[in-house]
C-alpha atoms as a PDB file:
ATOM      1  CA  UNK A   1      -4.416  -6.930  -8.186  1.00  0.00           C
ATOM      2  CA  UNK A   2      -4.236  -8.254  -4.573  1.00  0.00           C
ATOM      3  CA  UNK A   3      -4.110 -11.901  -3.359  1.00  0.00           C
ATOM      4  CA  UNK A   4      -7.770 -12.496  -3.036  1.00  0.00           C
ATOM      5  CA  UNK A   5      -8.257 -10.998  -6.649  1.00  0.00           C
ATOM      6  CA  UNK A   6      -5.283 -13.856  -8.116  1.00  0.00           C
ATOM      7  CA  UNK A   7      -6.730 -16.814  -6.490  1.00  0.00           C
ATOM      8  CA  UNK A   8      -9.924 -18.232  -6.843  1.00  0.00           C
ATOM      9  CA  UNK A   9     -12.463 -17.690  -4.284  1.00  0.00           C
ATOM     10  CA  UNK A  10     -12.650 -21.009  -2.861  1.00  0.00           C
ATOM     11  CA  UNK A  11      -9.104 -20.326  -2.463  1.00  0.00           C
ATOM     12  CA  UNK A  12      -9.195 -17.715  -0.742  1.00  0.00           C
ATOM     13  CA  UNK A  13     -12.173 -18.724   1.599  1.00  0.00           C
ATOM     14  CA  UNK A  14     -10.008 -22.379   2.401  1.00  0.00           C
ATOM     15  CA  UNK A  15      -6.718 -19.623   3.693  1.00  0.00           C
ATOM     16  CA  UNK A  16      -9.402 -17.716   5.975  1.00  0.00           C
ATOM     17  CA  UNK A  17     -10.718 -20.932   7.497  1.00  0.00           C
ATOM     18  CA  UNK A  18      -7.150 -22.488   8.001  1.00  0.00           C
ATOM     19  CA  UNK A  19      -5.727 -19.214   9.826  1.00  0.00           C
ATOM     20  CA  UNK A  20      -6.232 -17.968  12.886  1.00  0.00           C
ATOM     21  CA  UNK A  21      -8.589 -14.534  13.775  1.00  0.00           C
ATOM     22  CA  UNK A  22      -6.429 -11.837  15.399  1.00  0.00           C
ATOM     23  CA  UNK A  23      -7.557  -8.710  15.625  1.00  0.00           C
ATOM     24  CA  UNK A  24      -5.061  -5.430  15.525  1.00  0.00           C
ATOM     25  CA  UNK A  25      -5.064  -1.996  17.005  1.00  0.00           C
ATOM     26  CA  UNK A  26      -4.443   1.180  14.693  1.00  0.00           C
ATOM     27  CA  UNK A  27      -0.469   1.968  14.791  1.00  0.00           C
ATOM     28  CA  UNK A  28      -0.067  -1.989  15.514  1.00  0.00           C
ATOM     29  CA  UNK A  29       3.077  -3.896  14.448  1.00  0.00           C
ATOM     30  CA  UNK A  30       1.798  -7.111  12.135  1.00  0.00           C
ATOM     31  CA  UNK A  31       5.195  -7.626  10.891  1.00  0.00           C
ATOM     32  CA  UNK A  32       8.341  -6.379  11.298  1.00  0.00           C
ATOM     33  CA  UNK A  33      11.341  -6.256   9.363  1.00  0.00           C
ATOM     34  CA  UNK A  34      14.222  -8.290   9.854  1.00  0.00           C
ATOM     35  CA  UNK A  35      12.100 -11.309  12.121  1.00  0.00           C
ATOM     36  CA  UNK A  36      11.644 -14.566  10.703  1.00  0.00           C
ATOM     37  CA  UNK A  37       9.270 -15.277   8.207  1.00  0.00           C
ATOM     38  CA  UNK A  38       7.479 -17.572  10.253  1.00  0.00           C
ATOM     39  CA  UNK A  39       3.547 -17.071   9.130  1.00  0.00           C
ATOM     40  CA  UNK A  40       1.272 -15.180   6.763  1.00  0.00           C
ATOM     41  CA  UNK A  41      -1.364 -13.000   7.402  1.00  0.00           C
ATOM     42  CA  UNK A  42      -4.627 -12.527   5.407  1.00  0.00           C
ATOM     43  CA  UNK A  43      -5.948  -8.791   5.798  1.00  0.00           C
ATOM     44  CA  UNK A  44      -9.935  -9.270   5.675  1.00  0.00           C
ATOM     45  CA  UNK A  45     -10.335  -5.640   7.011  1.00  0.00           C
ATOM     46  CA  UNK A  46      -8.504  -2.346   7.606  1.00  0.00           C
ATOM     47  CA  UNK A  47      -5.351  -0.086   6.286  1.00  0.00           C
ATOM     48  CA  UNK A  48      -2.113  -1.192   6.818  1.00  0.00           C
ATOM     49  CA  UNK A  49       1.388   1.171   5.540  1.00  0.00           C
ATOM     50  CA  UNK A  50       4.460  -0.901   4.008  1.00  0.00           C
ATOM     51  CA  UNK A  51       7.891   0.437   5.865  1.00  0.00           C
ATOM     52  CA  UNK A  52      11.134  -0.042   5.350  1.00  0.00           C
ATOM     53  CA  UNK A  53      14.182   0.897   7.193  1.00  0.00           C
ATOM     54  CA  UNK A  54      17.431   1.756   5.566  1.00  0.00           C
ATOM     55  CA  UNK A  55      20.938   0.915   6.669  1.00  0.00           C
ATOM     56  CA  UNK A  56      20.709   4.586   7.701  1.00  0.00           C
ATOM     57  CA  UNK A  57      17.964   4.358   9.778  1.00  0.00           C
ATOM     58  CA  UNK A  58      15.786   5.865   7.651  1.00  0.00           C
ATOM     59  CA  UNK A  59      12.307   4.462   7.554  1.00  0.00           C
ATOM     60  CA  UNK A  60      10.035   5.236   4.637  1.00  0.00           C
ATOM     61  CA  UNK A  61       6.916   4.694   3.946  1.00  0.00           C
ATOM     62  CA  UNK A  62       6.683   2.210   0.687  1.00  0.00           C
ATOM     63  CA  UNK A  63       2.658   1.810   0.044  1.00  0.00           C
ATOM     64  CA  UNK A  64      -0.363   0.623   2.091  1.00  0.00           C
ATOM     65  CA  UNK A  65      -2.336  -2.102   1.742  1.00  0.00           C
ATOM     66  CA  UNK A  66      -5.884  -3.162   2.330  1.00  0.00           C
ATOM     67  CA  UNK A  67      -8.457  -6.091   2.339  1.00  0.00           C
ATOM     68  CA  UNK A  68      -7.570  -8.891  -0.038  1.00  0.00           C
ATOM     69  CA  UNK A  69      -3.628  -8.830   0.724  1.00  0.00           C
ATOM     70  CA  UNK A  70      -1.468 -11.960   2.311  1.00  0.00           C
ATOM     71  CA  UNK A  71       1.118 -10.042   4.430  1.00  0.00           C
ATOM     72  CA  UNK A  72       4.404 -11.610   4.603  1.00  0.00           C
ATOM     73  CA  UNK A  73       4.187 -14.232   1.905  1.00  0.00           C
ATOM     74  CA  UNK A  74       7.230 -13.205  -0.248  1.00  0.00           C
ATOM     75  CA  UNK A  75       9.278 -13.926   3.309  1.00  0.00           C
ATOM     76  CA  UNK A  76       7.764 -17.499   3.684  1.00  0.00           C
ATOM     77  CA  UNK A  77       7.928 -18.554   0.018  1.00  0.00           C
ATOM     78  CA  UNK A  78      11.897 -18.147  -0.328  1.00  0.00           C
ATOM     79  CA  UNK A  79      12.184 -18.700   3.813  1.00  0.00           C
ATOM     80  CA  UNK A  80      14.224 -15.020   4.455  1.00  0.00           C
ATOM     81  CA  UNK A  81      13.762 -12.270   6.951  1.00  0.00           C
ATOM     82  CA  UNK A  82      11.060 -10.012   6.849  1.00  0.00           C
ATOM     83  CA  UNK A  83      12.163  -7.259   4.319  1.00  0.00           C
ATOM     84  CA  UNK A  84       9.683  -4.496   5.500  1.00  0.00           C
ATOM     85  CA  UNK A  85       7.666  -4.016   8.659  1.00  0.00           C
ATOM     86  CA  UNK A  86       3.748  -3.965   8.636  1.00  0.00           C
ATOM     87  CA  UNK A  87       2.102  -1.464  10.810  1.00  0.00           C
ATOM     88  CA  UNK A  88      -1.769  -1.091  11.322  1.00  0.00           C
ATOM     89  CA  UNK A  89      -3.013   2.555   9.992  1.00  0.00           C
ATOM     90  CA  UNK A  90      -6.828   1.548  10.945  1.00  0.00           C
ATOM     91  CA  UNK A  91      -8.055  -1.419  13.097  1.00  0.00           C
ATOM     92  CA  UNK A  92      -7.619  -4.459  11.400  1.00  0.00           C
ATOM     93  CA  UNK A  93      -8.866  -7.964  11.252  1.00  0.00           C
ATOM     94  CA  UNK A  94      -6.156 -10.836   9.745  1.00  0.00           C
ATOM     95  CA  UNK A  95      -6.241 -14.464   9.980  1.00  0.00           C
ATOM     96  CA  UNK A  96      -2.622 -15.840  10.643  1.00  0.00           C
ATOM     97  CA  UNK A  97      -1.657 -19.191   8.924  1.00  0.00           C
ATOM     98  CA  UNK A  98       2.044 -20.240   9.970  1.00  0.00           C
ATOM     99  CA  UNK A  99       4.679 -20.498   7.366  1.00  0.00           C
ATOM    100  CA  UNK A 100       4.698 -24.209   7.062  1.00  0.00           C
ATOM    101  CA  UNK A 101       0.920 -24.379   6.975  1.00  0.00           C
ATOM    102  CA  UNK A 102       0.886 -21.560   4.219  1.00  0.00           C
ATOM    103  CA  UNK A 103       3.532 -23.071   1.900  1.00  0.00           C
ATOM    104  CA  UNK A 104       1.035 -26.655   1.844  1.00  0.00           C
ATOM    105  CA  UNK A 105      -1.715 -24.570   1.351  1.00  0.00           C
ATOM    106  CA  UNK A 106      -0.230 -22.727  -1.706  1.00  0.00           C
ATOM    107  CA  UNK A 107       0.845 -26.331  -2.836  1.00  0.00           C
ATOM    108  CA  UNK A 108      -2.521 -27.481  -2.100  1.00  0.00           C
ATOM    109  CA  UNK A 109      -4.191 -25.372  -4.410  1.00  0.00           C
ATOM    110  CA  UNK A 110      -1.253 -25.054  -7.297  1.00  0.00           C
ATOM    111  CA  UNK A 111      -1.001 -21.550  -6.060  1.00  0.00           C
ATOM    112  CA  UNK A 112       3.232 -20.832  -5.939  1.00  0.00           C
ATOM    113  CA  UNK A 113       4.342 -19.515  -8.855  1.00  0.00           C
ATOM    114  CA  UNK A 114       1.011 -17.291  -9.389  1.00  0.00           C
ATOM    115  CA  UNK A 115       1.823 -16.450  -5.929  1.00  0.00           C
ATOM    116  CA  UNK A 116       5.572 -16.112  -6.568  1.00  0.00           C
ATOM    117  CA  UNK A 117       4.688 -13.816  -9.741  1.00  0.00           C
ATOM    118  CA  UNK A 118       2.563 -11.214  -8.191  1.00  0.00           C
ATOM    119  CA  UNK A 119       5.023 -10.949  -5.056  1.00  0.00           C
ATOM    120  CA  UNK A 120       7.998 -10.270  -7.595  1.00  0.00           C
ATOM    121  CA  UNK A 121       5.556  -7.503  -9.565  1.00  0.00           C
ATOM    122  CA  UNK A 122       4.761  -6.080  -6.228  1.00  0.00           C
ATOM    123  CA  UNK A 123       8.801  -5.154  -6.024  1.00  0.00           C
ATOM    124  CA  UNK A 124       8.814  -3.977  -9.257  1.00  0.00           C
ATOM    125  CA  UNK A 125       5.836  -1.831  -8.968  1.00  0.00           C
ATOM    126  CA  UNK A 126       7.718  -0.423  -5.899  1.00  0.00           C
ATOM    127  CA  UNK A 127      11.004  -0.111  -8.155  1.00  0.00           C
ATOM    128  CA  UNK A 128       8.790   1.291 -11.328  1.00  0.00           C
ATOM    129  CA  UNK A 129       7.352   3.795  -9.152  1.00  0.00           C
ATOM    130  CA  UNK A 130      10.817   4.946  -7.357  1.00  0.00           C
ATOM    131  CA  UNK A 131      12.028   5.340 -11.213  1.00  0.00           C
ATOM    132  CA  UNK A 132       8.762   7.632 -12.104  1.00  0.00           C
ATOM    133  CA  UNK A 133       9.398   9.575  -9.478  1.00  0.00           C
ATOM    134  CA  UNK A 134      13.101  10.023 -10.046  1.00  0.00           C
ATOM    135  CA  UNK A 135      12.069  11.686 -13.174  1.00  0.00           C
ATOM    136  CA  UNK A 136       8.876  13.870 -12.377  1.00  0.00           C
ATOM    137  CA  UNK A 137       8.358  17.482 -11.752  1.00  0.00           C
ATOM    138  CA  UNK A 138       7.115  18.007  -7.706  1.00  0.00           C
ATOM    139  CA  UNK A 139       3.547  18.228  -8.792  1.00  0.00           C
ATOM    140  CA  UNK A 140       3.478  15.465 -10.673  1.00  0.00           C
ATOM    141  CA  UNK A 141       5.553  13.238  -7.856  1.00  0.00           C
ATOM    142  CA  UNK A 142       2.974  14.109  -5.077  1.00  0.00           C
ATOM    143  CA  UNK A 143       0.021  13.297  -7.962  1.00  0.00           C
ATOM    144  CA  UNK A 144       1.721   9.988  -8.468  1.00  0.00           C
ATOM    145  CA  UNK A 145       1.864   9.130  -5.171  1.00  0.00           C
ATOM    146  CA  UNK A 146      -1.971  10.168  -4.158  1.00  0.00           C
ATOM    147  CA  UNK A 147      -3.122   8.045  -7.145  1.00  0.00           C
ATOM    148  CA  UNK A 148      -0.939   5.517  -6.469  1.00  0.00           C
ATOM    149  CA  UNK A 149      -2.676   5.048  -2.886  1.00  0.00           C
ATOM    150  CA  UNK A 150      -6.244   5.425  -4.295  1.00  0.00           C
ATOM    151  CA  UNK A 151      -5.484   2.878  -6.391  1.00  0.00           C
ATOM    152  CA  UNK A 152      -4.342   0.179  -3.996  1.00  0.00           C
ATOM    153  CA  UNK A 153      -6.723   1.138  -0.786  1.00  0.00           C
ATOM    154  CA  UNK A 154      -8.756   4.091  -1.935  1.00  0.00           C
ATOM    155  CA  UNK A 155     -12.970   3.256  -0.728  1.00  0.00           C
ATOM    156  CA  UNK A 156     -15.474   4.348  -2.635  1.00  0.00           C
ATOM    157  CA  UNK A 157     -18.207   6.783  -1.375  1.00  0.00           C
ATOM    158  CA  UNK A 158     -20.226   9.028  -2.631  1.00  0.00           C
ATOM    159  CA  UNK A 159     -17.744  11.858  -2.224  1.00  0.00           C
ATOM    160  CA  UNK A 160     -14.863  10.418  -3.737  1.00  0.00           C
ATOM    161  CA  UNK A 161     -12.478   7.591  -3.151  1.00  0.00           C
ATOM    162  CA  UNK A 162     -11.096   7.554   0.325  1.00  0.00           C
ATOM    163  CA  UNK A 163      -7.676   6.862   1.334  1.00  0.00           C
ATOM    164  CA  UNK A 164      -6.995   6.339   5.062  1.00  0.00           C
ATOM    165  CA  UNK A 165      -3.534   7.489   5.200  1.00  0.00           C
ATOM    166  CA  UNK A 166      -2.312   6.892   8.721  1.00  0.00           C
ATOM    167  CA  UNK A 167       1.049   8.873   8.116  1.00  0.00           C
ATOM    168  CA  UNK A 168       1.427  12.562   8.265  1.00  0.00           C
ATOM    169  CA  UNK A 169       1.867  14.980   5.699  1.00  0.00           C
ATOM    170  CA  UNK A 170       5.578  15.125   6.164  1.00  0.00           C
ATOM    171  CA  UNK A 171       5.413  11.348   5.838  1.00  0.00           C
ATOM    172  CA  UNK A 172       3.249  11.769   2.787  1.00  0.00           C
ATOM    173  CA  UNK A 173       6.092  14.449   0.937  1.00  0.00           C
ATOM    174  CA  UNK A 174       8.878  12.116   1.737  1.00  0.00           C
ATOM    175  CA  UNK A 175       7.247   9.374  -0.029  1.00  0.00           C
ATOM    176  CA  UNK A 176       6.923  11.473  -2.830  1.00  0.00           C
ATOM    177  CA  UNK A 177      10.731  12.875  -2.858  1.00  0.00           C
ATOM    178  CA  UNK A 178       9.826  16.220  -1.467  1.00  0.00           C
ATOM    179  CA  UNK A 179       9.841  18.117   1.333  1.00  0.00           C
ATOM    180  CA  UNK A 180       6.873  19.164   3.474  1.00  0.00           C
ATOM    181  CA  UNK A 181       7.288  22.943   2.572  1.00  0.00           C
ATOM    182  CA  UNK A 182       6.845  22.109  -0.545  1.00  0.00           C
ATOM    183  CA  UNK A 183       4.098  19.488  -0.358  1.00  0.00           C
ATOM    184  CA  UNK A 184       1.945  21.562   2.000  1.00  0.00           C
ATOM    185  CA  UNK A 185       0.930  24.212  -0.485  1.00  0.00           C
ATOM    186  CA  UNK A 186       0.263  22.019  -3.799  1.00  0.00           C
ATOM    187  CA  UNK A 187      -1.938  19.668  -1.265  1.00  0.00           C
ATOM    188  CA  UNK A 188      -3.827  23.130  -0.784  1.00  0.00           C
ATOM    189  CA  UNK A 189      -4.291  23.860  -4.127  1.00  0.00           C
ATOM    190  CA  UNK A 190      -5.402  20.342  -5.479  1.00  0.00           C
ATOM    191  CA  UNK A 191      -8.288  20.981  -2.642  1.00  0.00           C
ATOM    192  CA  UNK A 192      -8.860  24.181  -3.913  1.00  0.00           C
ATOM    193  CA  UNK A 193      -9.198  23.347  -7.266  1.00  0.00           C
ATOM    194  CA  UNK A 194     -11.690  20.097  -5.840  1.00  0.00           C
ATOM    195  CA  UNK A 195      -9.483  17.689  -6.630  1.00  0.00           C
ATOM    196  CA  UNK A 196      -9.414  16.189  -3.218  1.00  0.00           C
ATOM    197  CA  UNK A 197      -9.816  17.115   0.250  1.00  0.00           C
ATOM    198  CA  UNK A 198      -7.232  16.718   3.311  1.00  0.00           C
ATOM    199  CA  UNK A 199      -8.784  15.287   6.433  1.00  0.00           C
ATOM    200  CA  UNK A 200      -6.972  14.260   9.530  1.00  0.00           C
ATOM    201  CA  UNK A 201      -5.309  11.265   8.386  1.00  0.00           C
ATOM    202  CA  UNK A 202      -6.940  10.729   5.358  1.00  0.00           C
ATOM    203  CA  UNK A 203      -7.766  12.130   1.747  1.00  0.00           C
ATOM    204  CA  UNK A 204     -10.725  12.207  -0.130  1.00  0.00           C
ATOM    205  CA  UNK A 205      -9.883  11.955  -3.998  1.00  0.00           C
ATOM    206  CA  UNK A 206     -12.768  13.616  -5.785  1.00  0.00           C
ATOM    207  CA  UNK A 207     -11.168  13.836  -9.199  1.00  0.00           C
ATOM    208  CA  UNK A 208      -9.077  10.458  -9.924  1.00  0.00           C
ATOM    209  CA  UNK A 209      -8.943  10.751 -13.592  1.00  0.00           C
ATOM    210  CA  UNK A 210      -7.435  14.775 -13.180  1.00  0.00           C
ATOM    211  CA  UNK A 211      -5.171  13.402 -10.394  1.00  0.00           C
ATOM    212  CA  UNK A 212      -3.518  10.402 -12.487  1.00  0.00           C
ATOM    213  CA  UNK A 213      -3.398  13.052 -15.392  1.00  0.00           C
ATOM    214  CA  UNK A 214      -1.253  15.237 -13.326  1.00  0.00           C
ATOM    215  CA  UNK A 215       0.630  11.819 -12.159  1.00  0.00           C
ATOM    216  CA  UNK A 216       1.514  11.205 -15.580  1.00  0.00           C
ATOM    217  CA  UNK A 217       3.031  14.667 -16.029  1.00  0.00           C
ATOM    218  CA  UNK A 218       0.712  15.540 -19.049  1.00  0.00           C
ATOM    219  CA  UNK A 219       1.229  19.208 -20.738  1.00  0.00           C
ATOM    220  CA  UNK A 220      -2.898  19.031 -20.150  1.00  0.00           C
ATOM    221  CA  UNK A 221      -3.064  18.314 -16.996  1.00  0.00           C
ATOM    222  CA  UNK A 222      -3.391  21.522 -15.358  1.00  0.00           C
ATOM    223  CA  UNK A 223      -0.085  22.094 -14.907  1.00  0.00           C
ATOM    224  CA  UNK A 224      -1.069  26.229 -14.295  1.00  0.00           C
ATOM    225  CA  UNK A 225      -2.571  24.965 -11.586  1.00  0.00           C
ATOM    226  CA  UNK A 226       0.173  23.701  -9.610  1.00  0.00           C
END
């Protein structure tokens, strides 16, 4: 569920027409971790990637987002620093509403603690997932991870569900705990078996319900084939 899905349409139309249009270049910075929290943005079209950015310096990759998300809310509800940075993976279109504007709006329509409640599910889906992958086989990890992204921006065509990734594959492999010598030839056997298909960029998942099988780490889930 994403922000436009919780609230009701009205809702959701009343943010768009407070905000203001801004329109962002692929690889863009919308937010970035660490700045004040000082506005929202609602994604109306386009990819964007979740980072974050260890004490280490590591960055990685957390999830991506699409259409139907308000960027930077958690930040503005409990008034602390960004905690991740937003970067564009496609063009995208977001109206901006500043923080103080966003905080009577969510008053406005009785919207905080619905809002509240699915930013505090969104860290524990982030948390849940960590765990799951903690305990998977490789396979299964980079399965996770593929369904995982179909489910939150995958478009449907007539080919499949299509993820725009907008990380590499070595990107992709940390994400799911593993490294790229090892993610390079299971991504070349879930095409070969038609599961999906690798594009520059991008994946096309053909075969959801075999890729969330193998997610799941199911003794039928073609685990020969991997």
């Amino acid at each position: 569920m994403n922000f436009r899905e919780l609230v009701p349409k009205q809702a959701w139309i009343d943010l768009i027409n407070r905000g203001q249009r801004r329109n962002y270049r692929r690889d863009a910075v919308l937010l970035r971790q660490g700045e004040s929290a000082a506005s929202v943005i609602a994604l109306v079209e386009g990819t964007v990637k979740v980072l974050q950015t260890a004490e280490s310096g590591d960055t990685l990759t957390l999830t991506l987002r699409g259409p139907g998300e308000a960027l930077g809310e958690m930040g503005v509800i409990l008034d602390l620093p960004r905690s991740a940075t937003i970067r564009a993976v496609s063009g995208c279109v977001g109206y901006v509403l500043q923080a103080h504007a966003f905080r009577g709006y969510l008053d406005r329509h009785q919207l905080s603690r619905a809002v509240y409640q699915l930013a505090v599910e969104r860290m524990q889906q982030v948390e849940r997932m960590r765990a799951d992958l903690a305990r998977l086989a490789p396979a299964a990890r980079l399965a996770h991870v593929l369904a995982h992204l179909a489910g939150e921006v995958g478009r449907p065509t007539d080919a499949g569900l299509l993820v725009e990734l907008g990380m590499s594959r070595e990107e992709l492999a940390v994400m799911a705990g593993m490294g790229r010598s090892s993610a390079a030839p299971l991504l070349g056997r879930l095409q070969e078996a038609g599961i999906l298909s690798l594009g520059r960029g991008q994946v096309m998942v053909k075969n959801l319900h075999r890729l969330e099988e193998m997610a799941l780490g199911a003794a039928n889930a073609d685990d020969d084939l991997l």
